[in-house]
PDB file of N, CA and C in Angstrom:
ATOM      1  N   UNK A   1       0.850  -1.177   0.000  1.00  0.00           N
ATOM      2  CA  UNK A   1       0.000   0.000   0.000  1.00  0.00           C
ATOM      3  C   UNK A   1       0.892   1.235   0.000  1.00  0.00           C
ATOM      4  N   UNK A   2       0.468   2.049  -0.805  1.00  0.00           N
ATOM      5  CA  UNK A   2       1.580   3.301  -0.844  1.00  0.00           C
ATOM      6  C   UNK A   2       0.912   3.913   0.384  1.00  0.00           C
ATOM      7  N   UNK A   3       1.765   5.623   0.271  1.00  0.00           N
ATOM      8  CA  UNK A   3       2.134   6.200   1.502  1.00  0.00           C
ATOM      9  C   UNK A   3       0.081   7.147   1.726  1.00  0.00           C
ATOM     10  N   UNK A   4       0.092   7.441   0.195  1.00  0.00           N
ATOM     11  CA  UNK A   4      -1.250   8.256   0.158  1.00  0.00           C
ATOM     12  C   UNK A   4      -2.262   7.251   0.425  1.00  0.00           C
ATOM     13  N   UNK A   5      -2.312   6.156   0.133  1.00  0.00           N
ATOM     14  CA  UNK A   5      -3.813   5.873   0.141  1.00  0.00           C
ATOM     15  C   UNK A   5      -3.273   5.185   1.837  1.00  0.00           C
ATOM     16  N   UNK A   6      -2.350   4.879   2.484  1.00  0.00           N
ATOM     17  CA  UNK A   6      -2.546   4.994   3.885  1.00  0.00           C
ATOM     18  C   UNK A   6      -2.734   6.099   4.700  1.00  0.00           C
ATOM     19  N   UNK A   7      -2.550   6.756   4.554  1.00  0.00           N
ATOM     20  CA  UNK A   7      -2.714   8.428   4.875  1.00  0.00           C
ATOM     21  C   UNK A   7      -4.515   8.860   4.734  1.00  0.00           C
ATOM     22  N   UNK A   8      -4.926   8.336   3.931  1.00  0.00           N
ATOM     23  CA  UNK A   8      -6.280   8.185   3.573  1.00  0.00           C
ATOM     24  C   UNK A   8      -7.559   7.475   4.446  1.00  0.00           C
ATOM     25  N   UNK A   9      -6.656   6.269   4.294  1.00  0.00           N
ATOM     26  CA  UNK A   9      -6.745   4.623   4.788  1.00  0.00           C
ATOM     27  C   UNK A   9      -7.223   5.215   6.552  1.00  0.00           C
ATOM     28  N   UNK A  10      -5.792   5.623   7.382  1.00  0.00           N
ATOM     29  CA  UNK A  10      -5.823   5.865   8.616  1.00  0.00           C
ATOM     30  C   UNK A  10      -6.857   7.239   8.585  1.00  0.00           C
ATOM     31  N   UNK A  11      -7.059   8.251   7.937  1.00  0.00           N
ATOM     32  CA  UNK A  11      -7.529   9.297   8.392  1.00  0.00           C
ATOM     33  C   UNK A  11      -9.397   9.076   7.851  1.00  0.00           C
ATOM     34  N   UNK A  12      -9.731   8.118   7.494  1.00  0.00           N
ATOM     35  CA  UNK A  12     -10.792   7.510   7.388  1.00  0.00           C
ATOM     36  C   UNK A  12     -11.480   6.774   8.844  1.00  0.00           C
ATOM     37  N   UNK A  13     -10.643   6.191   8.857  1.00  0.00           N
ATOM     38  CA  UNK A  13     -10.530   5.130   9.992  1.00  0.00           C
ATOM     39  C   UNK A  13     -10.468   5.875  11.531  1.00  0.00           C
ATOM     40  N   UNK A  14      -9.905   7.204  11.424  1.00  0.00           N
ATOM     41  CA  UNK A  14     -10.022   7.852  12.653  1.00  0.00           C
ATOM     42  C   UNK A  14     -11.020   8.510  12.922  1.00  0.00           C
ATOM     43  N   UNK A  15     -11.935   9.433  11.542  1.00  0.00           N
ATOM     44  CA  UNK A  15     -12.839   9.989  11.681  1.00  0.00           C
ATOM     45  C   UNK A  15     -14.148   8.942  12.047  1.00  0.00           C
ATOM     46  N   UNK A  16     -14.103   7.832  11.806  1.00  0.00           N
ATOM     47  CA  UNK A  16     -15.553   7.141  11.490  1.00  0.00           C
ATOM     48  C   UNK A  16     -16.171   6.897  13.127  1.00  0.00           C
ATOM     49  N   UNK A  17     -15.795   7.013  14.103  1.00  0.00           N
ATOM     50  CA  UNK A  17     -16.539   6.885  15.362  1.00  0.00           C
ATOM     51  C   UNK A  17     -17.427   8.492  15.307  1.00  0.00           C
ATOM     52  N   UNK A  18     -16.219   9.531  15.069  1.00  0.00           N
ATOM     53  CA  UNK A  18     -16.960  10.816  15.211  1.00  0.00           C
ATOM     54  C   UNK A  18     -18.223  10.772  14.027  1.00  0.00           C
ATOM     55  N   UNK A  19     -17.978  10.272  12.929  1.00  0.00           N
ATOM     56  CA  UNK A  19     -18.934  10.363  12.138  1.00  0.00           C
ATOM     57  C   UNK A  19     -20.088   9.618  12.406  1.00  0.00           C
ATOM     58  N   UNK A  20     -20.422   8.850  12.611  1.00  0.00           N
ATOM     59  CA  UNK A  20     -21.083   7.532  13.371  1.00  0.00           C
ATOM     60  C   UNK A  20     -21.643   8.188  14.597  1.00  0.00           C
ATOM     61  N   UNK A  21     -21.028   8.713  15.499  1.00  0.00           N
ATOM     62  CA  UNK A  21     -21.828   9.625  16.570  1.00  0.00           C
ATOM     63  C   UNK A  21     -22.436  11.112  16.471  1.00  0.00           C
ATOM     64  N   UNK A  22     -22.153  11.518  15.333  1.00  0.00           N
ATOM     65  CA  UNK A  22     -23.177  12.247  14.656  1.00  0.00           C
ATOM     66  C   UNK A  22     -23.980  12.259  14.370  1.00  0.00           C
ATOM     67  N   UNK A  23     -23.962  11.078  13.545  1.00  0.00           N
ATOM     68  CA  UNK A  23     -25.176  10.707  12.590  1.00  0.00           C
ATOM     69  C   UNK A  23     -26.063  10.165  13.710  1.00  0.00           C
ATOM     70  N   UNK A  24     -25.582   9.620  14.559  1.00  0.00           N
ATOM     71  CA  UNK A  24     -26.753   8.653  15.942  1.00  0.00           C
ATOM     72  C   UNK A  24     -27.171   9.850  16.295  1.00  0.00           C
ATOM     73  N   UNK A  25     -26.267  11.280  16.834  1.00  0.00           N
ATOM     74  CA  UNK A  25     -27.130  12.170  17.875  1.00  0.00           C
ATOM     75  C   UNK A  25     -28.546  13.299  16.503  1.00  0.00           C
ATOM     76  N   UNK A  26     -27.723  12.932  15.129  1.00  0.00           N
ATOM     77  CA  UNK A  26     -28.914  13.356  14.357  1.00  0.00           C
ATOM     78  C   UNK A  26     -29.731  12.778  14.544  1.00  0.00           C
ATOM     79  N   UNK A  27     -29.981  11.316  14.402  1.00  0.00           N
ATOM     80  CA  UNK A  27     -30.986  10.499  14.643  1.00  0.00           C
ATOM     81  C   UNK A  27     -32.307  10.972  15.898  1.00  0.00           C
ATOM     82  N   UNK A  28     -31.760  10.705  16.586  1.00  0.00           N
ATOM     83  CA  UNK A  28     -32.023  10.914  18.176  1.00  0.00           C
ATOM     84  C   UNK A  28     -32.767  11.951  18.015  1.00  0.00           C
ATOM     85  N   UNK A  29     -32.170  13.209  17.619  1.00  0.00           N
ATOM     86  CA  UNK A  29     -32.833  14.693  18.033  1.00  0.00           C
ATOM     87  C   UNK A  29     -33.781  15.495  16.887  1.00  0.00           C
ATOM     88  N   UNK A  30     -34.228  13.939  16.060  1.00  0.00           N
ATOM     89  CA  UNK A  30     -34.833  14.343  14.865  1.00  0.00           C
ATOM     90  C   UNK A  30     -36.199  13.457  15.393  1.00  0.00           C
ATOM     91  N   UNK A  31     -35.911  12.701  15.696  1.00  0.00           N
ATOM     92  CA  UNK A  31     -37.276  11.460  16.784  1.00  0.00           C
ATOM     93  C   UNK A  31     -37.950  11.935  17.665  1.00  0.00           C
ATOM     94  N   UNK A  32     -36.806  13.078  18.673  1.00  0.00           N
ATOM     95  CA  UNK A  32     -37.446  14.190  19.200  1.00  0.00           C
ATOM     96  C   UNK A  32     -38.149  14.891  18.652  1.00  0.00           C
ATOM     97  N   UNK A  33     -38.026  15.409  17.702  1.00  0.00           N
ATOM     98  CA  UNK A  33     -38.816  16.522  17.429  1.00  0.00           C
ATOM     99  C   UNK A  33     -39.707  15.959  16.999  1.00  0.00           C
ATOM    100  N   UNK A  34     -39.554  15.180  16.089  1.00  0.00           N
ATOM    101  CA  UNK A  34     -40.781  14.537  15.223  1.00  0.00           C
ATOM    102  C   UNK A  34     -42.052  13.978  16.135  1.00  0.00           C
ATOM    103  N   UNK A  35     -41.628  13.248  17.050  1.00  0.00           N
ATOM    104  CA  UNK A  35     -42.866  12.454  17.734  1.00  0.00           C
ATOM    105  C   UNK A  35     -43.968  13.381  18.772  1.00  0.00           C
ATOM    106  N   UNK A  36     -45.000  12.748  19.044  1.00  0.00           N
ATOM    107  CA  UNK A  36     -45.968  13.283  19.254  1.00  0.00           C
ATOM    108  C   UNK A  36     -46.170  13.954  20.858  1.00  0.00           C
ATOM    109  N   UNK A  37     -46.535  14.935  20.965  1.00  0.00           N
ATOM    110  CA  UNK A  37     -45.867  15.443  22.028  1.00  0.00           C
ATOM    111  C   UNK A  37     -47.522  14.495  23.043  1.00  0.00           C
ATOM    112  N   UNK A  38     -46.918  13.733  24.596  1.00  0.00           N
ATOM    113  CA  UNK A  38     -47.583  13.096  25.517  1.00  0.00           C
ATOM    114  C   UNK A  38     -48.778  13.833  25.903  1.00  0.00           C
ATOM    115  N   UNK A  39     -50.039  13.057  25.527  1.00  0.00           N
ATOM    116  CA  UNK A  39     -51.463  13.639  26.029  1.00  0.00           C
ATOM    117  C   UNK A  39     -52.161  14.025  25.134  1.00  0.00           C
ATOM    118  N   UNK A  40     -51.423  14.392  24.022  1.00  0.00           N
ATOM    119  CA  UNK A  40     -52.416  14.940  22.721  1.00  0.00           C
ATOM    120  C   UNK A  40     -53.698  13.822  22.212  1.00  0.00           C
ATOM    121  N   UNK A  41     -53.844  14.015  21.567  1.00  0.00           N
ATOM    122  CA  UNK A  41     -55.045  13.218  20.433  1.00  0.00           C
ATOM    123  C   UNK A  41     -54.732  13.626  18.729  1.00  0.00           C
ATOM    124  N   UNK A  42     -55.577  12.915  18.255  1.00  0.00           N
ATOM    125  CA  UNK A  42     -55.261  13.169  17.179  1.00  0.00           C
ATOM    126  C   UNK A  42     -54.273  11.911  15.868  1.00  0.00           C
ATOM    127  N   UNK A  43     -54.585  12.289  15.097  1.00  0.00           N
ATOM    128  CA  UNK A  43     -53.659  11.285  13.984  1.00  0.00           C
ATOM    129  C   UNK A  43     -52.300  11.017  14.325  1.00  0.00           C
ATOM    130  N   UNK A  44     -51.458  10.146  13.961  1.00  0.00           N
ATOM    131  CA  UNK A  44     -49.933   9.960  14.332  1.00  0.00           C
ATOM    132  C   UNK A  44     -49.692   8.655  13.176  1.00  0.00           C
ATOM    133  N   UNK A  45     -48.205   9.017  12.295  1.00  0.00           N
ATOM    134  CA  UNK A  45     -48.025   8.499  11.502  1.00  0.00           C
ATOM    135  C   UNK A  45     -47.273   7.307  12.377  1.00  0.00           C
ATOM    136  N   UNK A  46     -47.678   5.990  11.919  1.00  0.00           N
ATOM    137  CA  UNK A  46     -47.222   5.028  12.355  1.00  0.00           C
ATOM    138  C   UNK A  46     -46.314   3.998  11.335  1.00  0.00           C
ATOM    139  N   UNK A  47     -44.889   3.863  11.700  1.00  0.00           N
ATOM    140  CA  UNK A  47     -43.376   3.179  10.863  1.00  0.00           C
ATOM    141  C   UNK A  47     -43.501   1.837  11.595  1.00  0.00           C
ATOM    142  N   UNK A  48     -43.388   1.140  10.700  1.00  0.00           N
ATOM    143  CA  UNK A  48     -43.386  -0.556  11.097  1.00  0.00           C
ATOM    144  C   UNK A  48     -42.036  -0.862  10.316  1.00  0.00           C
ATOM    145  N   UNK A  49     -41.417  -2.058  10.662  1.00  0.00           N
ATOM    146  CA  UNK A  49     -40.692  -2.832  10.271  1.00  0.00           C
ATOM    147  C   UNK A  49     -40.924  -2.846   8.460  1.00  0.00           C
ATOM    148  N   UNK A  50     -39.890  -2.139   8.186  1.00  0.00           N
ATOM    149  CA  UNK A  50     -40.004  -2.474   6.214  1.00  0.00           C
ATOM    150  C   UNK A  50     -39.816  -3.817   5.438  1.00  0.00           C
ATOM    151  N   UNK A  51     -39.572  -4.657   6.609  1.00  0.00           N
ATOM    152  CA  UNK A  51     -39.562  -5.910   5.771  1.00  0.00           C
ATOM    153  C   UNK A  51     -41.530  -6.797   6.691  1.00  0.00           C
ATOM    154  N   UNK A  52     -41.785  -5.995   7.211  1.00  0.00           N
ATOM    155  CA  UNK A  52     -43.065  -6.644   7.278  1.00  0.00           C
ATOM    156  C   UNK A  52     -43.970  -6.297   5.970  1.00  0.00           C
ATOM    157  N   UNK A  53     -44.948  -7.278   5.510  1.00  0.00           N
ATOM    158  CA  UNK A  53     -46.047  -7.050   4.434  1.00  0.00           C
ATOM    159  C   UNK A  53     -47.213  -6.418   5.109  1.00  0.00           C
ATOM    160  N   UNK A  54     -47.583  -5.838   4.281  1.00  0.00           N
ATOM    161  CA  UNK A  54     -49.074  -5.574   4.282  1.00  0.00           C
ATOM    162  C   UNK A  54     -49.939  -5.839   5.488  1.00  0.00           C
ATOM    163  N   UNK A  55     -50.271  -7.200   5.076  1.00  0.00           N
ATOM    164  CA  UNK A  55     -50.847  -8.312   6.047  1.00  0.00           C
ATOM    165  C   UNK A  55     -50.401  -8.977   7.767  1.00  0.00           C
ATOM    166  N   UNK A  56     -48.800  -8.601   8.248  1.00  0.00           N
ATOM    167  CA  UNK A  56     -48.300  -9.039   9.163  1.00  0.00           C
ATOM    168  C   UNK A  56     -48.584  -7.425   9.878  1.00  0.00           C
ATOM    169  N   UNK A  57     -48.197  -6.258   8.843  1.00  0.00           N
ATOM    170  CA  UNK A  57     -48.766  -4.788   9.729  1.00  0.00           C
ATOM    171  C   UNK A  57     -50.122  -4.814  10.440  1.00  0.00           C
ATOM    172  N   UNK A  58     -51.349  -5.039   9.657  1.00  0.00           N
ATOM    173  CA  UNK A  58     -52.596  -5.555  10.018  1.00  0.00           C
ATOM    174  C   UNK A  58     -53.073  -6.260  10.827  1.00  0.00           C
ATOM    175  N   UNK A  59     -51.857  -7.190  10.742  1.00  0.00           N
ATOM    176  CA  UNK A  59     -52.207  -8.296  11.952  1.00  0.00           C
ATOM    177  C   UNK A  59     -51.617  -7.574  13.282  1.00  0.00           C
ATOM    178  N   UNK A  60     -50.862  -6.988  13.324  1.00  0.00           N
ATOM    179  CA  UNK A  60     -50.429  -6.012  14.205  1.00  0.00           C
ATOM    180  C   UNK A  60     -51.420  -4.823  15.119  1.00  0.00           C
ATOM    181  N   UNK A  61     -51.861  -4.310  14.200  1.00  0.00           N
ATOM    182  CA  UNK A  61     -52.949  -2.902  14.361  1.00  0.00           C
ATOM    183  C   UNK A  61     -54.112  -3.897  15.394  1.00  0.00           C
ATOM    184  N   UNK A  62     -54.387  -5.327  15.487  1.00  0.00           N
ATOM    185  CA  UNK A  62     -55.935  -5.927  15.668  1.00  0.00           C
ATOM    186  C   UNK A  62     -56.104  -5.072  17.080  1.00  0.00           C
ATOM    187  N   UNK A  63     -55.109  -5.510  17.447  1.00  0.00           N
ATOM    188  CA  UNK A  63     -55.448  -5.120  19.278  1.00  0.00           C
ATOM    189  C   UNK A  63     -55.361  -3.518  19.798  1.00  0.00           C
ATOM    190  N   UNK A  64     -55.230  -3.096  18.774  1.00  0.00           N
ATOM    191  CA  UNK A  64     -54.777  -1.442  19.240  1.00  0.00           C
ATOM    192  C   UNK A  64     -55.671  -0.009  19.293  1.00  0.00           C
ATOM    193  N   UNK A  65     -56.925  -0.836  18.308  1.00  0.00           N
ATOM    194  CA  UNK A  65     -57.961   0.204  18.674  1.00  0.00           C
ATOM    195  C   UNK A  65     -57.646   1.606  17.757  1.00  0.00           C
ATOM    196  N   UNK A  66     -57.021   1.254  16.749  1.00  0.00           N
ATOM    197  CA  UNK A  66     -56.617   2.363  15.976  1.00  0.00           C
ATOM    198  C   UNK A  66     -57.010   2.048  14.634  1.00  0.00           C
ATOM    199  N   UNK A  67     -57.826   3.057  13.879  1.00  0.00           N
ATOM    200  CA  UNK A  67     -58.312   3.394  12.948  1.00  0.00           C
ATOM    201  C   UNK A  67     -57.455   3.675  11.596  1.00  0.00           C
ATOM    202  N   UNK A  68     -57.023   3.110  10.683  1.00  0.00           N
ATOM    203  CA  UNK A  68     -56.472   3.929   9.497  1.00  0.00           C
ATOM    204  C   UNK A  68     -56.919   4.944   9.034  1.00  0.00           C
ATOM    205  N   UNK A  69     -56.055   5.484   8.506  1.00  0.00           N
ATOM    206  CA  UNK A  69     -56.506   6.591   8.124  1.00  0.00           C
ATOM    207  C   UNK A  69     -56.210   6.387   6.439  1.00  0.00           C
ATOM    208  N   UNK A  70     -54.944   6.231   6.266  1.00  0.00           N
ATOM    209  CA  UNK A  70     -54.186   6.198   4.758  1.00  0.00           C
ATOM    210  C   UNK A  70     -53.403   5.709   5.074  1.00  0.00           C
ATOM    211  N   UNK A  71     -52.529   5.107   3.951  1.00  0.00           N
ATOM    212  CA  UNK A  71     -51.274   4.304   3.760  1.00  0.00           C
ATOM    213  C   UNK A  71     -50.361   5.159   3.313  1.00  0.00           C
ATOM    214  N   UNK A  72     -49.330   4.978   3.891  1.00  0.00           N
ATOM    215  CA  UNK A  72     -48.022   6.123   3.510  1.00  0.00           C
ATOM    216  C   UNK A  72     -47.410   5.671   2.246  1.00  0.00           C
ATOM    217  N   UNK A  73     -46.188   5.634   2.714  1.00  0.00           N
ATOM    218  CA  UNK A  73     -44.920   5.789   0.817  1.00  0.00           C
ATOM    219  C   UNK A  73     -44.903   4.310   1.260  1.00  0.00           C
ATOM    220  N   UNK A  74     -45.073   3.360   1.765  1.00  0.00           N
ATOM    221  CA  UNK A  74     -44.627   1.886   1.403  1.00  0.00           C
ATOM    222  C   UNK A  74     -45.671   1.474   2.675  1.00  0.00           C
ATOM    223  N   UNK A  75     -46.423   0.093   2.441  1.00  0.00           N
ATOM    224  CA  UNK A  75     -47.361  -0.383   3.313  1.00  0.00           C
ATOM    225  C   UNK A  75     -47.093  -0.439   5.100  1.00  0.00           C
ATOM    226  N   UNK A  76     -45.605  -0.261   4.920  1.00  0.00           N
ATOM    227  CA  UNK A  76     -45.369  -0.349   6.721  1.00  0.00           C
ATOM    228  C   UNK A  76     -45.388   1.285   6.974  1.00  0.00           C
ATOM    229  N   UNK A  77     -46.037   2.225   6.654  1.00  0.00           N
ATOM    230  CA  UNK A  77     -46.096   3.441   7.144  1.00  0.00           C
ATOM    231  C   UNK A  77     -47.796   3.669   7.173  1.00  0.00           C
ATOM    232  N   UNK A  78     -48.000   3.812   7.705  1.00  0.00           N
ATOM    233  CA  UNK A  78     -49.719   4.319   8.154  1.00  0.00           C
ATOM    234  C   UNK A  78     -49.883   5.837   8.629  1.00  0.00           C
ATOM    235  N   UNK A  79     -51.126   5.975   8.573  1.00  0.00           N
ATOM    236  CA  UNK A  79     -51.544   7.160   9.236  1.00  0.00           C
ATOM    237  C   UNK A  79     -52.934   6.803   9.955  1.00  0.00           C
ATOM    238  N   UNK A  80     -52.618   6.806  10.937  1.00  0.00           N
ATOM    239  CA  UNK A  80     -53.866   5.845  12.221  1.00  0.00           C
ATOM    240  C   UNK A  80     -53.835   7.322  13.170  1.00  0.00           C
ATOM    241  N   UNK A  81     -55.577   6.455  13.986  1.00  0.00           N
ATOM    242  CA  UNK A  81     -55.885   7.785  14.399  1.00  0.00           C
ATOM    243  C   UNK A  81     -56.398   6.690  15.401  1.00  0.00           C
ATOM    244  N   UNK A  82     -57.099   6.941  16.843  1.00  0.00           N
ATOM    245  CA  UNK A  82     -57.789   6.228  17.781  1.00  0.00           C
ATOM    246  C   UNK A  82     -58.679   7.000  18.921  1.00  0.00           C
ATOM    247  N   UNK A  83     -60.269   6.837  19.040  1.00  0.00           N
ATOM    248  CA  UNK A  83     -60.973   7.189  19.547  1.00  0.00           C
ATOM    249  C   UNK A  83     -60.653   7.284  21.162  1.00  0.00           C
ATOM    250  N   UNK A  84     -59.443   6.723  21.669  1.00  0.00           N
ATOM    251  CA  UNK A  84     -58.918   6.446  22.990  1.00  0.00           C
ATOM    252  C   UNK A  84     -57.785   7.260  23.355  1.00  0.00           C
ATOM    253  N   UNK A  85     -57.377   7.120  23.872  1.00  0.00           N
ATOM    254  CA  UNK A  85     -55.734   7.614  24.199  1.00  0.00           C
ATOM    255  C   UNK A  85     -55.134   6.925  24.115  1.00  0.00           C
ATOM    256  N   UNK A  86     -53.695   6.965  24.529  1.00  0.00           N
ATOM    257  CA  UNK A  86     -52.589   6.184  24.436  1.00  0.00           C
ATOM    258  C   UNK A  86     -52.482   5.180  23.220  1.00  0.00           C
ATOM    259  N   UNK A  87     -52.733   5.826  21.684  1.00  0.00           N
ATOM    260  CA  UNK A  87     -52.243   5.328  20.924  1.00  0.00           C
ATOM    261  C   UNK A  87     -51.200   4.866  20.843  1.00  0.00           C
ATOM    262  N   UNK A  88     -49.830   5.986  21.080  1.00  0.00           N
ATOM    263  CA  UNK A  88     -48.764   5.424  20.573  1.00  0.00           C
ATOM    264  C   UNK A  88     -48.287   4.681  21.466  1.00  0.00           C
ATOM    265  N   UNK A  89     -48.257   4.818  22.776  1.00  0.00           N
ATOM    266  CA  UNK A  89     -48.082   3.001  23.341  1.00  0.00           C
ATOM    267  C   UNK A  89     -48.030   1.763  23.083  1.00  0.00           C
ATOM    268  N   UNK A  90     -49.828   1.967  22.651  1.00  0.00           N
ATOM    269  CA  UNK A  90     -50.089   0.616  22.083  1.00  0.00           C
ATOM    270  C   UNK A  90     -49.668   0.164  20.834  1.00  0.00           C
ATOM    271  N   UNK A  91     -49.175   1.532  20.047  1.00  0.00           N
ATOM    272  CA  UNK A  91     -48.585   1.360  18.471  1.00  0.00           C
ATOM    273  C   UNK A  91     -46.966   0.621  18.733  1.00  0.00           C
ATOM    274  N   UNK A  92     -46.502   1.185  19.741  1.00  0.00           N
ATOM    275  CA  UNK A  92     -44.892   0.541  19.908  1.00  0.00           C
ATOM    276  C   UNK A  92     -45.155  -0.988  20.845  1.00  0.00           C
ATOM    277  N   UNK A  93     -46.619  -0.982  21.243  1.00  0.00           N
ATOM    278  CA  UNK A  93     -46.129  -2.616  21.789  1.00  0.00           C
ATOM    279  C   UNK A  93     -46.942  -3.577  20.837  1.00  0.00           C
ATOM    280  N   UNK A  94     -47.432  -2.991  19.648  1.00  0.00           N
ATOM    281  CA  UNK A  94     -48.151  -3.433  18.648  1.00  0.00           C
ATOM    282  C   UNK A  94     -46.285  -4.054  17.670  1.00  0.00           C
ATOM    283  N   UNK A  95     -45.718  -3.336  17.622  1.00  0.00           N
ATOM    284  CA  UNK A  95     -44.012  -3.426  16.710  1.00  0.00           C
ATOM    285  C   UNK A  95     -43.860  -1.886  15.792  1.00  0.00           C
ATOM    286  N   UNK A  96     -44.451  -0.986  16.249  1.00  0.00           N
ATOM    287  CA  UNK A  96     -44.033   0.139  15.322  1.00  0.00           C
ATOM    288  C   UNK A  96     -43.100   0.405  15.719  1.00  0.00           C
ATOM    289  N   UNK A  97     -41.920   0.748  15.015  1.00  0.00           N
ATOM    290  CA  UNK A  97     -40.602   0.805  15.727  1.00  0.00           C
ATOM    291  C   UNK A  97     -40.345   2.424  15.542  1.00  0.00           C
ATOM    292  N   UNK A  98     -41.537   3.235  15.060  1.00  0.00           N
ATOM    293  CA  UNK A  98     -41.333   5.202  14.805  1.00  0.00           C
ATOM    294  C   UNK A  98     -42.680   5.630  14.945  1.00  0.00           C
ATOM    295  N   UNK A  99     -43.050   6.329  16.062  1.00  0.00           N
ATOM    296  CA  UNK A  99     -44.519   7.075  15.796  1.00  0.00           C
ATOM    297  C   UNK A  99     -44.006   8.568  15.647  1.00  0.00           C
ATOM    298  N   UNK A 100     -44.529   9.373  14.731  1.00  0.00           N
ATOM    299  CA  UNK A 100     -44.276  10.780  13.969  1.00  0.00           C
ATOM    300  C   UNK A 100     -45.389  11.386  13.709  1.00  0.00           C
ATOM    301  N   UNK A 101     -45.328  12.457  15.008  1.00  0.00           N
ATOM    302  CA  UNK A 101     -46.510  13.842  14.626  1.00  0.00           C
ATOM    303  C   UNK A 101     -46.616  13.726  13.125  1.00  0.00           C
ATOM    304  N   UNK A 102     -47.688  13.689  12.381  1.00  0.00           N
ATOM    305  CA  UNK A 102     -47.554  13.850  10.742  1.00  0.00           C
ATOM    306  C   UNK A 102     -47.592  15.315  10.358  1.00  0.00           C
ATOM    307  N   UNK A 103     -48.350  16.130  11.792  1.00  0.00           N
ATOM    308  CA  UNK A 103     -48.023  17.941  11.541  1.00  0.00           C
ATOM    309  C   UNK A 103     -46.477  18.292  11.316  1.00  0.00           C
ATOM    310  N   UNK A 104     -45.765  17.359  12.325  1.00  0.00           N
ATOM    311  CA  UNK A 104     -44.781  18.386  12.402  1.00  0.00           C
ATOM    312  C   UNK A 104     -43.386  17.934  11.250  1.00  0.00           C
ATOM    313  N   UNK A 105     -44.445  16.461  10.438  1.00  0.00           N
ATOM    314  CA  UNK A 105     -43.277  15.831   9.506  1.00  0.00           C
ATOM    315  C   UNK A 105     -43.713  16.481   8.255  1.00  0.00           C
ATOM    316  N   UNK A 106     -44.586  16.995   8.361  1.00  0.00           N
ATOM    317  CA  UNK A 106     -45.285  17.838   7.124  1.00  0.00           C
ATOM    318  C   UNK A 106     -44.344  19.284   7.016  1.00  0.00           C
ATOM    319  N   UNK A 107     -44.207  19.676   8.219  1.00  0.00           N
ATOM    320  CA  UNK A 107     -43.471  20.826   8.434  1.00  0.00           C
ATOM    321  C   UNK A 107     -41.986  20.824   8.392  1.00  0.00           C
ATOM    322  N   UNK A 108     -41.594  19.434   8.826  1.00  0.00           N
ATOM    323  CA  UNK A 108     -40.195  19.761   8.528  1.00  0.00           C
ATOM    324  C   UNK A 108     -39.692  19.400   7.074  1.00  0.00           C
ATOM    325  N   UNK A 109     -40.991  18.829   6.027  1.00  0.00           N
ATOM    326  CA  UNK A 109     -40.479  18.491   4.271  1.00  0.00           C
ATOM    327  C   UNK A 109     -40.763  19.853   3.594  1.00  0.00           C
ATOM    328  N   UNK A 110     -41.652  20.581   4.601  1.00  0.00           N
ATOM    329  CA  UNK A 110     -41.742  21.893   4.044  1.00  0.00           C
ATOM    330  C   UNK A 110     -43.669  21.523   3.346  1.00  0.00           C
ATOM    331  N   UNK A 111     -43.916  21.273   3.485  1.00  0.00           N
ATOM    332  CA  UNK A 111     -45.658  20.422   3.132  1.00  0.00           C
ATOM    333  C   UNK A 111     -46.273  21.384   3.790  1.00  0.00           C
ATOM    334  N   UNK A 112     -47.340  22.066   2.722  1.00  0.00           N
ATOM    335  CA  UNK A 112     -48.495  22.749   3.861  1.00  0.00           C
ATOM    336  C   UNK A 112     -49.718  21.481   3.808  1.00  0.00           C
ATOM    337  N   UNK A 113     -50.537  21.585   4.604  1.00  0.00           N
ATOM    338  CA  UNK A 113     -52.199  20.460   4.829  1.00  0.00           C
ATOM    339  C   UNK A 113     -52.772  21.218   3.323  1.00  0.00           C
ATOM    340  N   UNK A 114     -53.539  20.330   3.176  1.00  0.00           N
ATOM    341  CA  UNK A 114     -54.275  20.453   1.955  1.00  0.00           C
ATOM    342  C   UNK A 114     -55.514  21.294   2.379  1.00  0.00           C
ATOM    343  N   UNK A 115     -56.155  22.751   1.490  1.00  0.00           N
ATOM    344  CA  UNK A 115     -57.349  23.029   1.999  1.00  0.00           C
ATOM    345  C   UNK A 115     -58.660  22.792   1.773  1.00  0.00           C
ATOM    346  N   UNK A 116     -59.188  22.985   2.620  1.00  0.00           N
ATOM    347  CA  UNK A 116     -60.509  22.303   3.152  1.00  0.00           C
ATOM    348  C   UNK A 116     -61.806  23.232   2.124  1.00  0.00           C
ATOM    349  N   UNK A 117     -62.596  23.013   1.643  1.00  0.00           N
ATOM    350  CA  UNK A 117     -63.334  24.016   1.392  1.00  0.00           C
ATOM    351  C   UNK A 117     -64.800  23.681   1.878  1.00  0.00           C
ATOM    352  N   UNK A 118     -65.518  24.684   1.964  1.00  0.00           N
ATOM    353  CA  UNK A 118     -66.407  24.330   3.077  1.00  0.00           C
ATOM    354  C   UNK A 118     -67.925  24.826   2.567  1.00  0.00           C
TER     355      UNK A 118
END
């Protein structure tokens, strides 16, 4: 191995924890914001496992008392709503592994709500 691509090699290799703990505390403080702030009501976009189908999500939702609303960008994303409280509880012991205010994910793609006419 020449002198540059070790020079490369090592200065790759040194950055990647810092990079890696970046990207986790992005993670983290984007889940924050996104999720639904405790006590509300209302719709909440619900993330399942992307290798579950259709049918294993569904089988999921039975016990949870939550209503669809629409299907997101791929069948493990929902938009569920529930006449009760403590949806998203029951959505994470249902296997949703992300519940996301859909207001405030609308807001951070830059999305206004569609209007209503009356």
């Amino acid at each position: 191995m020449t002198a540059e691509y070790s020079f490369v090699f090592n200065t790759v290799k040194n950055l990647l924890p810092a990079a890696l703990a970046g990207i986790a505390m992005l993670v983290v403080a984007t889940v924050g914001v996104l999720a639904p702030v405790a006590g509300t009501t209302g719709p909440v976009a619900a993330v399942f496992p992307p290798w579950w189908s259709a049918r294993d999500v569904m089988a999921s939702l039975s016990g949870t008392d939550a209503v669809i609303l629409r299907e997101g960008v791929a069948s493990s994303v929902l938009l569920v709503d529930s006449p009760t409280s403590g949806l998203p509880a029951r959505l994470r012991a249902a296997g949703a592994l992300l519940i996301v205010d859909p207001k405030a994910a609308a807001g951070c793609l830059g999305l206004t709500p569609p209007a209503f006419s009356g």
